[in-house]
Protein backbone atom coordinates (compact mmCIF):
# COMPACT_ATOMS: atom_id res chain seq x y z
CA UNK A 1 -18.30 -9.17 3.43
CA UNK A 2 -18.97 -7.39 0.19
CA UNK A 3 -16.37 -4.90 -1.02
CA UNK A 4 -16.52 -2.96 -4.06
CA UNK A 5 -13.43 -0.94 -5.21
CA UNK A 6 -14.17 2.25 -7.22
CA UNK A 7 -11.10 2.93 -9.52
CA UNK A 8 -9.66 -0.66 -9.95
CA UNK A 9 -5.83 0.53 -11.70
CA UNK A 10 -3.02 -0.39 -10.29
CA UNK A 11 -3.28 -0.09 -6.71
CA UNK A 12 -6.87 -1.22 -6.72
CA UNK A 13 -5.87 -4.05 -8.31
CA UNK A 14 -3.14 -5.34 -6.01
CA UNK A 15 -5.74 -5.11 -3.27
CA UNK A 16 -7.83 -7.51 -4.81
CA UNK A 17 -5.45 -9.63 -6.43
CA UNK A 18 -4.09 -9.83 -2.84
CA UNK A 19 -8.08 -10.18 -1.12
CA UNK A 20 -8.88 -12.76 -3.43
CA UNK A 21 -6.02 -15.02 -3.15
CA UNK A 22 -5.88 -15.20 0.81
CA UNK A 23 -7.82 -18.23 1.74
CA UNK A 24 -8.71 -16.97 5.30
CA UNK A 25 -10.66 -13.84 4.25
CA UNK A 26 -13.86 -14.76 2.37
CA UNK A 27 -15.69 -11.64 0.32
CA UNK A 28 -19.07 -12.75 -0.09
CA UNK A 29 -19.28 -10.26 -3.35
CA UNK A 30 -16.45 -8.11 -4.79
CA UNK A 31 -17.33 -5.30 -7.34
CA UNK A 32 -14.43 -4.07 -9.32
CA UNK A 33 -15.31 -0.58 -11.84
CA UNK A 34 -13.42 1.23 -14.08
CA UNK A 35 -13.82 3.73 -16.89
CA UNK A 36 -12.21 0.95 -19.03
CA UNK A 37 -12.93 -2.69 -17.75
CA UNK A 38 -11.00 -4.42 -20.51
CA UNK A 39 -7.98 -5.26 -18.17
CA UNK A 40 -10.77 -6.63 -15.85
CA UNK A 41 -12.19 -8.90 -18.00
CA UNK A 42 -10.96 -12.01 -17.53
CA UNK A 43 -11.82 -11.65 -13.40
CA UNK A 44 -15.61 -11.62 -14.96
CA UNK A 45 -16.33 -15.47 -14.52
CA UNK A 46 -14.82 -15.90 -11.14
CA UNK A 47 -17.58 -16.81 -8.51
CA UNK A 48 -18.53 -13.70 -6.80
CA UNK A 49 -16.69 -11.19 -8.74
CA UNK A 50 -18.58 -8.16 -10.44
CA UNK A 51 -17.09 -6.37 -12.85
CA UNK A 52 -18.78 -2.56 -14.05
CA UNK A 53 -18.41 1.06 -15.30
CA UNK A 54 -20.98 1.82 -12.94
CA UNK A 55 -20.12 2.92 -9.06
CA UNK A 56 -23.09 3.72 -8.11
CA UNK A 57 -24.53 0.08 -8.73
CA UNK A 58 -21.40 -1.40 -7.22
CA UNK A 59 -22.44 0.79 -3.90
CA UNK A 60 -26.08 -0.23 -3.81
CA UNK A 61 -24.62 -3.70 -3.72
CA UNK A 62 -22.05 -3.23 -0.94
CA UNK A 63 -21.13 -2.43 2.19
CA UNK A 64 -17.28 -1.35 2.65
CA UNK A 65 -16.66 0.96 -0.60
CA UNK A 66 -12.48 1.09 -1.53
CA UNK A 67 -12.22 4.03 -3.19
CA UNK A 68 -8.74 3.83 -5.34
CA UNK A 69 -9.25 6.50 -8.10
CA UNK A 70 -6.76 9.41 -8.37
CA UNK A 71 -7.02 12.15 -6.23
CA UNK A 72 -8.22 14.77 -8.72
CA UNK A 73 -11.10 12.24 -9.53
CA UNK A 74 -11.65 11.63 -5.95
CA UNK A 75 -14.51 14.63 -6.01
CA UNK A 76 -16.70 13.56 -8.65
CA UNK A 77 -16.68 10.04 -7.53
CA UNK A 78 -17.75 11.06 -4.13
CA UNK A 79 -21.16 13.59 -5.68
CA UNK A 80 -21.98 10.59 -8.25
CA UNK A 81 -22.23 7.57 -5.30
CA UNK A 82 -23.14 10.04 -2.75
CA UNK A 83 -27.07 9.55 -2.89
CA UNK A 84 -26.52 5.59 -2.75
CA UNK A 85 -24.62 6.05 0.71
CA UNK A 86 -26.55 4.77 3.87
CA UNK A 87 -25.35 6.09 7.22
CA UNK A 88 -26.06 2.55 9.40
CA UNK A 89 -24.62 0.45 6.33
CA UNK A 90 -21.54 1.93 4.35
CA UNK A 91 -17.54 2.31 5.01
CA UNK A 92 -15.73 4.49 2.86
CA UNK A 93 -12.06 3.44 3.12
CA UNK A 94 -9.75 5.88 1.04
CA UNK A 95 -6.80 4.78 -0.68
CA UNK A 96 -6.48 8.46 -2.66
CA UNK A 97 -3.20 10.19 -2.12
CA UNK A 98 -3.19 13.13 -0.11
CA UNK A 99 -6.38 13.43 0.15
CA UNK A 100 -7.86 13.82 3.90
CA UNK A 101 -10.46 12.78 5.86
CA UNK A 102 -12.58 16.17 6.26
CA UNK A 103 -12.78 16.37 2.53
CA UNK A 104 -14.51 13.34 2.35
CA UNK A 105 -16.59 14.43 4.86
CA UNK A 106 -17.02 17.97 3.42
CA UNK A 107 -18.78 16.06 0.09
CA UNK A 108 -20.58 12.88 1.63
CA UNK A 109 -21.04 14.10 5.20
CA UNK A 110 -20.16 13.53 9.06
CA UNK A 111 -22.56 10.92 9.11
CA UNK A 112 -20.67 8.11 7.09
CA UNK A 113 -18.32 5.98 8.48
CA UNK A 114 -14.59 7.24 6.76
CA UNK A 115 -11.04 5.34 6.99
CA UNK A 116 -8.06 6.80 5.73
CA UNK A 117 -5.77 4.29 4.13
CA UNK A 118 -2.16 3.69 2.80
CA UNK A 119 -1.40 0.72 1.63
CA UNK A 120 1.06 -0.69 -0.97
CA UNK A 121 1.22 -2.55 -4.08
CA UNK A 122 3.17 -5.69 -1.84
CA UNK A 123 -1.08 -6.06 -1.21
CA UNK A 124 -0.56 -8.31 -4.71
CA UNK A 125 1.16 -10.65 -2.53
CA UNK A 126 0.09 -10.24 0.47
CA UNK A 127 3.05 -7.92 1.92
CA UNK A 128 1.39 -4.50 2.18
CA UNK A 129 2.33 -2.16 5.32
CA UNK A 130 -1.05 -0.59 5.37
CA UNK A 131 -1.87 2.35 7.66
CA UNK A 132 -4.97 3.57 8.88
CA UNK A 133 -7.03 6.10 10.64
CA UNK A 134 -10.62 7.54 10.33
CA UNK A 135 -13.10 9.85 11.43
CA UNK A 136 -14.69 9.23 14.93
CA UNK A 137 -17.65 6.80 13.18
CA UNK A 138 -14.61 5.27 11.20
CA UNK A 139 -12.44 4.37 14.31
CA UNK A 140 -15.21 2.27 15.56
CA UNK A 141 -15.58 0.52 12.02
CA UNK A 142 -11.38 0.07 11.86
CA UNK A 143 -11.47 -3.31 12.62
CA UNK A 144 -12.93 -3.76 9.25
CA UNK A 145 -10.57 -2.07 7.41
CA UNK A 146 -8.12 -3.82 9.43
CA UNK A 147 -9.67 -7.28 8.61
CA UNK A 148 -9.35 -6.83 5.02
CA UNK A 149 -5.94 -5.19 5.24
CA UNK A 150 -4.23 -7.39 7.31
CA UNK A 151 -5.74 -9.84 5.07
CA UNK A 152 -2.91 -8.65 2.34
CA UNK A 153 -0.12 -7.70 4.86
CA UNK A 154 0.44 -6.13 7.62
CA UNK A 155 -1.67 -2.85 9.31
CA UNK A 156 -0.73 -0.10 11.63
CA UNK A 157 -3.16 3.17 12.93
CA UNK A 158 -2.08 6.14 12.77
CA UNK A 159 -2.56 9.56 13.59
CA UNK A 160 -4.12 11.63 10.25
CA UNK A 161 -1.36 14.12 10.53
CA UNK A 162 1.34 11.42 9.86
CA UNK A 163 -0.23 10.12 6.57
CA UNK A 164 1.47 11.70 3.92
CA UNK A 165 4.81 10.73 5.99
CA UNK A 166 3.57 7.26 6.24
CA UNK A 167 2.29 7.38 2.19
CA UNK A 168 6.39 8.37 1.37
CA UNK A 169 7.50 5.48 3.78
CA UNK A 170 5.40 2.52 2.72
CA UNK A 171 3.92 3.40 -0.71
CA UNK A 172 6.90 5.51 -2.62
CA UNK A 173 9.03 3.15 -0.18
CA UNK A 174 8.57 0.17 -2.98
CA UNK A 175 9.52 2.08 -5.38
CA UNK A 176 12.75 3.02 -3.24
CA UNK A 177 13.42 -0.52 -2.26
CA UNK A 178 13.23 -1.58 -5.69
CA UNK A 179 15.98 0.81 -6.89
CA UNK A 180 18.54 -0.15 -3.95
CA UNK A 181 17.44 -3.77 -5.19
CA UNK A 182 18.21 -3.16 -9.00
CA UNK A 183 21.95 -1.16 -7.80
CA UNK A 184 22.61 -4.65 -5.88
CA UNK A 185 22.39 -6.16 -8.88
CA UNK A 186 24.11 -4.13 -10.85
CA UNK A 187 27.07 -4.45 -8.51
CA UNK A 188 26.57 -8.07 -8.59
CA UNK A 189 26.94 -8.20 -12.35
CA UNK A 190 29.77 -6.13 -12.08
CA UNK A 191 31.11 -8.37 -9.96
CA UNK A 192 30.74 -11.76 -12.47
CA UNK A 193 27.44 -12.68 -11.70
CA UNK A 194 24.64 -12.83 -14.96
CA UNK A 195 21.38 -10.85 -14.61
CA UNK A 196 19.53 -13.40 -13.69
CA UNK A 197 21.74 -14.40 -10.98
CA UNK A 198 22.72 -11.17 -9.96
CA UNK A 199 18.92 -10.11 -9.02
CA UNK A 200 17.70 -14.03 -7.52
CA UNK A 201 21.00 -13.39 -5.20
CA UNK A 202 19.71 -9.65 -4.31
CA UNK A 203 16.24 -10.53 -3.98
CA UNK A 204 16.70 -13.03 -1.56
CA UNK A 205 19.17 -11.62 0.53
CA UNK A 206 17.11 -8.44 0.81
CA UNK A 207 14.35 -10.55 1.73
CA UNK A 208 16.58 -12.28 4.66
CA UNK A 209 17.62 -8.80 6.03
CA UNK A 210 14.33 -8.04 6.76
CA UNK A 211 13.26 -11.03 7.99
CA UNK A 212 15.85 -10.88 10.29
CA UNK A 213 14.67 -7.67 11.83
CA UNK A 214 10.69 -9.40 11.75
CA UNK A 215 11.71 -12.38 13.94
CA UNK A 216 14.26 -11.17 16.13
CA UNK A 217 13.38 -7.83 17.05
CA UNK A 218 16.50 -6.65 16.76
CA UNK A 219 18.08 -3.34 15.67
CA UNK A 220 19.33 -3.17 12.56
CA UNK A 221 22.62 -2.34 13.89
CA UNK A 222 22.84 -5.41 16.05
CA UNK A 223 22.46 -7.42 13.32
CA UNK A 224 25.00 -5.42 11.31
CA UNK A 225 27.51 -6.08 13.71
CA UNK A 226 27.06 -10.01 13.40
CA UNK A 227 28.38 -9.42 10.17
CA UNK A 228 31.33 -6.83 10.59
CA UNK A 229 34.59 -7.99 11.57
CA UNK A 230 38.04 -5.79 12.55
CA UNK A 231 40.07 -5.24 9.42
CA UNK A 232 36.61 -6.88 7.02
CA UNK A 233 35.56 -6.55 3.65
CA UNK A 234 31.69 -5.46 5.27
CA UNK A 235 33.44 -2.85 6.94
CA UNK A 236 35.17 -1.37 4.50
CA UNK A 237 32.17 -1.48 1.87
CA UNK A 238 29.90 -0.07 4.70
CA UNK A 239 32.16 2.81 5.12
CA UNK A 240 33.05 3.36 1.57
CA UNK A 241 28.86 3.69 1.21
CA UNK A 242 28.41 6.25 3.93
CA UNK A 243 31.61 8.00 2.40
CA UNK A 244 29.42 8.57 -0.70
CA UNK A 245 25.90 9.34 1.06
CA UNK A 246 23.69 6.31 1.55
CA UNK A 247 22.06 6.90 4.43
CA UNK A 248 21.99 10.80 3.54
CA UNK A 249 20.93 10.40 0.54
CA UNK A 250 18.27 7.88 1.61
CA UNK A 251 17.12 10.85 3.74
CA UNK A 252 17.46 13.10 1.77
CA UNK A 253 15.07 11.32 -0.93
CA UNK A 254 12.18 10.61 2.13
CA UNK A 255 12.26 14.21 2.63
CA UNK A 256 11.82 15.52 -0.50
CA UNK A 257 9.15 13.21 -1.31
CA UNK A 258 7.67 14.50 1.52
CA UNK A 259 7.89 18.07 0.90
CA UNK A 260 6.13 16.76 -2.81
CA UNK A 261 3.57 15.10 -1.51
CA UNK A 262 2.29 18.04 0.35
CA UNK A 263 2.54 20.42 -2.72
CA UNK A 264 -0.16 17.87 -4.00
């Protein structure tokens, strides 16, 4: 396969760092561009790997374009490569923000084969929750974007209309996980543990909650209630939580992402 993603920053590189180091998907050529390739340099003598300024050479040279710029650039990008598209050959797959599928279409045309895409930076290590969906022409490509996708984590498709839901969910959502993370650890510190402890012991434990809920296919509540006895110390810290608003608040932060996200 040859990939080229337009707009390599930080997103667009977690999907490569995560394509490149999964040994069961092979990319026959992968062009990386950006207005300033000097974080990219040192990718420049790995076999394969083409790094440029230039998007419309990166295009002529492949076939499933990952377009990761932000989504005010996401216009000009689309006029400059636009002449270098070929109906029969090219998949756009967008990664831009809020950005839909019949604007794409509006600049480059019906013809070309479009996927809408959300993934997350967990691509870097091959966790992303990716979803997808796409224009008719891109719903019969999907299984590509689902190959390399699933090659860094996990895929779902979507509806359209649930994207900028599923963009607060699984992209913001890292940022969100990583902030329930850090307050473990700050309780954990509290508590007599050292830094360094205090976030290996959240880490991990965060990590085994959600595993959990992978392999068993349980509810989270079931599981809760494994760990809840009459009279416990869970109990009591559960309750004291809800007291104070964590799930609310939780909600209450999805939402109002939400409502942001379609200001944009």
């Amino acid at each position: 396969m040859k990939i080229a993603i337009l707009g390599t920053g930080n997103l667009g590189y977690s999907i490569a760092m995560g394509i490149l180091t999964q040994d069961d998907f092979k990319v026959k050529n992968l062009y990386l561009t950006k207005r300033n390739i000097d974080s990219l340099k040192k990718w420049d003598k790995l076999p394969n790997i083409k790094i440029s300024t230039d998007n419309k050479k990166a295009v002529r040279f492949s076939d499933v374009i990952i377009i990761a710029v932000q989504p005010k650039q996401l216009q000009s990008v689309l006029e400059e490569i636009k002449p270098q598209l070929n109906a029969k050959r090219h998949t756009i797959i967008s990664v831009v923000t809020g950005r839909k599928i019949e604007e794409i279409e509006s600049i480059v045309g019906h013809g070309i084969s479009i996927v809408r895409s959300m993934p997350n930076t967990a691509a870097s290590v091959g966790q992303s929750m990716t979803c997808l969906s796409g224009n008719e022409k891109g719903m019969e490509n999907v299984e590509t974007a689902k190959s390399i996708f699933n090659s860094v984590g996990q895929t779902m498709c979507i509806d359209e209309k649930l994207m900028q839901a599923a963009t607060v969910i699984c992209a913001s959502g890292i940022a969100f996980w990583m902030r329930l993370i850090r307050a473990t650890t700050q309780g954990a510190v509290q508590l007599g543990f050292d830094a360094e402890e205090a976030q290996e012991l959240s880490m991990q434990t965060a990590l085994g909650a959600a595993s959990l809920l992978i392999k068993s296919g349980s509810h989270p509540e079931q599981e809760i209630d494994k760990v809840t006895t009459p009279s416990g110390c869970t109990i009591e810290g559960l309750n004291e939580m809800e007291h104070q608003g964590l799930s609310s608040s939780l909600i209450r932060g999805l939402v109002t992402s939400f409502e942001k996200i379609n200001q944009i």
